[in-house]
Protein backbone atom coordinates (compact mmCIF):
# COMPACT_ATOMS: atom_id res chain seq x y z
CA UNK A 1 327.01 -40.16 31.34
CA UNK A 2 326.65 -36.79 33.03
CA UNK A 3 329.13 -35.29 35.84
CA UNK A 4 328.72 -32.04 37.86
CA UNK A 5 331.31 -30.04 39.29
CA UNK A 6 329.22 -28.63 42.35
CA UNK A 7 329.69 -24.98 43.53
CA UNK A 8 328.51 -22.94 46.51
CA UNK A 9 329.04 -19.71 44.44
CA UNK A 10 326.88 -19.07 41.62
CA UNK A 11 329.46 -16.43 40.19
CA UNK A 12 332.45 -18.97 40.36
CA UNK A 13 330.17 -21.87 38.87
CA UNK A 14 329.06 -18.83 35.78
CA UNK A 15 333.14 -18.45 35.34
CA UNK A 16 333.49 -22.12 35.46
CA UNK A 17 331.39 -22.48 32.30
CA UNK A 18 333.03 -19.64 30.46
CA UNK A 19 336.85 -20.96 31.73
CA UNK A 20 335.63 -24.99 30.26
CA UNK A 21 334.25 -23.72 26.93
CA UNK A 22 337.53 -21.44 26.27
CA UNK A 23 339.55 -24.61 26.91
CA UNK A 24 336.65 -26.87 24.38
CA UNK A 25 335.01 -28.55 26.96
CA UNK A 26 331.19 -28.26 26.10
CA UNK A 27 329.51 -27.09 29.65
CA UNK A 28 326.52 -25.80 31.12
CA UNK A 29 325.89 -24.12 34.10
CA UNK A 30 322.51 -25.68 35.79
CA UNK A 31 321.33 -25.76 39.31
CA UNK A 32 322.89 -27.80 41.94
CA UNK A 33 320.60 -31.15 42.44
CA UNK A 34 319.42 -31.14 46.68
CA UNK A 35 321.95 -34.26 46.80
CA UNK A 36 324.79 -31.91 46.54
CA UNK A 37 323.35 -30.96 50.29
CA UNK A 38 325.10 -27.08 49.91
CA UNK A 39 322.26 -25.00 49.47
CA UNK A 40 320.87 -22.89 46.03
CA UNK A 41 324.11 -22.71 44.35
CA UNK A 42 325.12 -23.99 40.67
CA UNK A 43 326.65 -27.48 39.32
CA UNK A 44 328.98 -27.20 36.00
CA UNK A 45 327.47 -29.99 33.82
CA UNK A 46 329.63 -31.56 31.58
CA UNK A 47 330.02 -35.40 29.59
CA UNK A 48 332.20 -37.84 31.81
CA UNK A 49 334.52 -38.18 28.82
CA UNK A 50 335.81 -34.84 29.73
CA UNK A 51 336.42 -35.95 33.67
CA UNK A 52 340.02 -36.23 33.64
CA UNK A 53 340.68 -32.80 31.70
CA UNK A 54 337.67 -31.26 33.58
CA UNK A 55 340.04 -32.08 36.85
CA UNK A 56 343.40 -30.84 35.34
CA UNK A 57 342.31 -27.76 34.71
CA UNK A 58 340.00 -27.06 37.61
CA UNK A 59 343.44 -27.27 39.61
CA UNK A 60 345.02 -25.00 38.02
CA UNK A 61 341.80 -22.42 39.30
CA UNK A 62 341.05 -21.41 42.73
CA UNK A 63 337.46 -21.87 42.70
CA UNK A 64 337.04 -21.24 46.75
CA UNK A 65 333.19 -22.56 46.66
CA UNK A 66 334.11 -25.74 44.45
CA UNK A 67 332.20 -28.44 46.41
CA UNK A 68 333.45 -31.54 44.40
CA UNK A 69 332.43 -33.70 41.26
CA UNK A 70 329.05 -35.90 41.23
CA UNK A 71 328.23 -38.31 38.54
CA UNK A 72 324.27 -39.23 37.27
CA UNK A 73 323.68 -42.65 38.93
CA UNK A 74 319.94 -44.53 39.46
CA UNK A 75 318.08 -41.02 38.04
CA UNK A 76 320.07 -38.48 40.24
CA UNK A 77 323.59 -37.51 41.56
CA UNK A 78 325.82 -39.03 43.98
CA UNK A 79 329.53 -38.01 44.92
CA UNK A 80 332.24 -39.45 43.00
């Protein structure tokens, strides 16, 4: 299954990707599905077997635009 971590700021959703992969977390940046409800800005897609790390180490960031996680559900995106 496929999670987001949604971002208002497509420059902090670019350094996202690049911080995940360093760490070994396969991620793409893609845009942010109209669900997410925060404009044009870019979702961090990444495999929900990775949630838990994905979280641990988005903490340690401060990602000012991070809008919060959404997980594929019935052929689009809802909040977790």
């Amino acid at each position: 299954m496929t999670n987001l971590a949604v971002f208002k700021s497509r420059a902090q959703a670019l350094d996202c990707v690049s911080f995940l992969r360093r760490k070994g977390i396969p991620s793409q940046a893609i845009s942010t599905p109209q669900s997410a409800r925060v404009g044009c800005g870019l979702s961090v897609r990444f495999e929900e077997t990775f949630l838990s790390r994905v979280r641990m180490l988005l903490s340690q960031k401060n990602y000012t635009s991070f809008s919060g996680y959404m997980k594929s559900q019935g052929g689009g995106y809802v909040y977790l």
